[in-house]
Structures are given as C-alpha cells and as structure tokens.
C-alpha atoms as a PDB file:
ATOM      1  CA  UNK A   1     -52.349   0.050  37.012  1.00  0.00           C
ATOM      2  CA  UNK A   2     -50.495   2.496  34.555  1.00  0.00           C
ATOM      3  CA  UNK A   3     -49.110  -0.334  32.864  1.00  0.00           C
ATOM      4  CA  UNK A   4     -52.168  -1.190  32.141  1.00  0.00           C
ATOM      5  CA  UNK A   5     -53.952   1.459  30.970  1.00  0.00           C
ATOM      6  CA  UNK A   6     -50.726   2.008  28.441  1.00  0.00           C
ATOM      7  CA  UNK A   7     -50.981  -1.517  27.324  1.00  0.00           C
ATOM      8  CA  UNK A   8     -54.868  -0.742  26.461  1.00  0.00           C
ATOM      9  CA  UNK A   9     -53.645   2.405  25.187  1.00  0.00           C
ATOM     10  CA  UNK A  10     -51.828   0.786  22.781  1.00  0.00           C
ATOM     11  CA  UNK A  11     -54.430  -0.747  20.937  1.00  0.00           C
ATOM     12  CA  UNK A  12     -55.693   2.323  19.685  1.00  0.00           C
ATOM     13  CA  UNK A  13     -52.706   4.694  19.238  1.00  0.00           C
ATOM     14  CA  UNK A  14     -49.435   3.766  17.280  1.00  0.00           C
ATOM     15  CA  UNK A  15     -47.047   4.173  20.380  1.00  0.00           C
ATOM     16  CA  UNK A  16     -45.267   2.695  22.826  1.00  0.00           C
ATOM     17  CA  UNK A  17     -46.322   2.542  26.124  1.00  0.00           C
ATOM     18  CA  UNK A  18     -43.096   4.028  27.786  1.00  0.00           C
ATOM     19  CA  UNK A  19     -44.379   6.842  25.858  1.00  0.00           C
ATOM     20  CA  UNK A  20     -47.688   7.296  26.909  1.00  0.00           C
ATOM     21  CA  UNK A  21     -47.240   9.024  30.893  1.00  0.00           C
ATOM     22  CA  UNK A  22     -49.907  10.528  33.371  1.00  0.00           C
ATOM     23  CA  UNK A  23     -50.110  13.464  32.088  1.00  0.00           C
ATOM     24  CA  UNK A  24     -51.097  12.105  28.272  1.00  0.00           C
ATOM     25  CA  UNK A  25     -53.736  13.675  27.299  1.00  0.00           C
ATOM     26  CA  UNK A  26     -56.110  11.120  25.788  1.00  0.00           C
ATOM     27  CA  UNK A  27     -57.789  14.020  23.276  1.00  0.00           C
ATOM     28  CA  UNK A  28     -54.770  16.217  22.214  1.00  0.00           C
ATOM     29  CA  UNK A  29     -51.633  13.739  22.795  1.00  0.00           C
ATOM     30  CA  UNK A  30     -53.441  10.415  21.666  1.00  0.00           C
ATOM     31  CA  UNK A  31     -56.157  11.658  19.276  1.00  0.00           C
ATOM     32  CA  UNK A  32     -58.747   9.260  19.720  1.00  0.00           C
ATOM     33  CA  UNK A  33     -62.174   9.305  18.166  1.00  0.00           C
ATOM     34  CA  UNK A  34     -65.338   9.199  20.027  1.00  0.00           C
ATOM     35  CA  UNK A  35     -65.598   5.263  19.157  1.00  0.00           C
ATOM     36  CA  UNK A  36     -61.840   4.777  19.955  1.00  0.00           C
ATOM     37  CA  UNK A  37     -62.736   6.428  23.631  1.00  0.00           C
ATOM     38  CA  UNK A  38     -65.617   4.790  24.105  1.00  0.00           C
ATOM     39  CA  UNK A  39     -64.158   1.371  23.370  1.00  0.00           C
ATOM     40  CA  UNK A  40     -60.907   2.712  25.525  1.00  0.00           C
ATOM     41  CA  UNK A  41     -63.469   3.352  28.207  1.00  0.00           C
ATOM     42  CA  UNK A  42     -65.192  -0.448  28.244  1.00  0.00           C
ATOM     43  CA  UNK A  43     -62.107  -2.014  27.849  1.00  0.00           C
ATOM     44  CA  UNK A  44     -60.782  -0.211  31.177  1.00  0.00           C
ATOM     45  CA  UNK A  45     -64.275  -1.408  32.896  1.00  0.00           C
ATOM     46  CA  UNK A  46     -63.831  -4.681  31.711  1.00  0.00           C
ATOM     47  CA  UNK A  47     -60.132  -4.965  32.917  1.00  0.00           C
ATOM     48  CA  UNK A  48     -60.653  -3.540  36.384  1.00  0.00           C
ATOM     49  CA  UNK A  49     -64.077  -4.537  36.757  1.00  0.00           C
ATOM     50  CA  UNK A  50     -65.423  -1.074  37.435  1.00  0.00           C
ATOM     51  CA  UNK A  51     -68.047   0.464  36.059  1.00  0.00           C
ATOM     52  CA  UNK A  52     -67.291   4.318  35.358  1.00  0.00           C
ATOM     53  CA  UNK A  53     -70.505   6.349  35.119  1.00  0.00           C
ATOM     54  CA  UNK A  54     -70.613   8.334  31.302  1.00  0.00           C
ATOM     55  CA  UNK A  55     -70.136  11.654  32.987  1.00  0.00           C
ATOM     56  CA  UNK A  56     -67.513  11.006  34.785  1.00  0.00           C
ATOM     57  CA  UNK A  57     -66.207   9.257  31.541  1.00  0.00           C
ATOM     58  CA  UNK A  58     -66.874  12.533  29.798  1.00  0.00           C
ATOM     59  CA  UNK A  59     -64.632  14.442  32.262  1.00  0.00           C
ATOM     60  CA  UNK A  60     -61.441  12.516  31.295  1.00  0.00           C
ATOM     61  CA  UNK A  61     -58.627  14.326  30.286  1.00  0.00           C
ATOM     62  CA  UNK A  62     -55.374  12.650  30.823  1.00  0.00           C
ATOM     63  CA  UNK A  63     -54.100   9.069  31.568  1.00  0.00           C
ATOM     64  CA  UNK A  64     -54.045  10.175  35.331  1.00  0.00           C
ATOM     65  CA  UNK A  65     -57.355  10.748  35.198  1.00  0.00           C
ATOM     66  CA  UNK A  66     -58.129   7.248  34.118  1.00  0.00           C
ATOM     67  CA  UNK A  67     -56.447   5.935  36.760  1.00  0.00           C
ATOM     68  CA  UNK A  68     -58.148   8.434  39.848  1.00  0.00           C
ATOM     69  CA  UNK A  69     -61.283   7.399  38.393  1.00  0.00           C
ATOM     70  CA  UNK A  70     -60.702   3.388  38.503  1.00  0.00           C
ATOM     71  CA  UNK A  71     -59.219   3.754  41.696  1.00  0.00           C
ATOM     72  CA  UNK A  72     -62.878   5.695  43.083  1.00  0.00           C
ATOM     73  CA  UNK A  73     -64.950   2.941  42.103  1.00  0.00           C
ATOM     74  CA  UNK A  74     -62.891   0.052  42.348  1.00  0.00           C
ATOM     75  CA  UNK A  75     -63.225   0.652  45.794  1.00  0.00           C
ATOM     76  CA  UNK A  76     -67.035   0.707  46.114  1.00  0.00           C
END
C-alpha cells in the first residue's frame, strides 16, 4: 500500500518515492495545496476503492495516516 500512496505522491511533489516515508508529512514535508490534497485524496479513493469521509480527510497529517485511514474503510 505505501508504494502506492508514494507513487500517487509523486504526481504532485517533485520527489522520489524512496523519499517520501510514513512519517511525511503531507502539509509541511510535501507542501501541497488545498487542490493538490484534494485531488491526492480522490485519487487514493479511486485506487483503493474507499471512500474516506472529508473529516476524516481533514485530519490527515502524514503518509501513515493515509494508509490507517484506507485500511479502516477498506474493510467496511
């Protein structure tokens, strides 16, 4: 699943995904934009075929977040 989330990642940020780690920080590390997170946030839906409820999306912080949160409702 990390791999990915960095591959998606990547299509907004200028790095490489061995670079991008759990602990990223989506906001400080990666500097995305409110449109770059939303469109982060639908591509991760589409991809593991979740839907991830806006405050919950709000909460994000880090790419380990992403992936507690995908795991929570990929299982519902």
């Amino acid at each position: 699943m990390l791999d990915k989330i960095r591959k998606i990642l990547c299509e907004f940020v200028d790095m490489e995904p061995d670079q991008i780690t759990l602990d990223t920080d989506i906001h400080s590390d990666l500097a995305l934009n409110s449109l770059e997170l939303v469109n982060f946030a639908v591509e991760v839906e589409e991809e593991f075929d979740v839907v991830i409820p806006d405050k919950e999306a709000m909460g994000i912080r880090t790419v380990g977040d992403v992936i507690k949160i995908v795991e929570k409702y990929m299982n519902k």
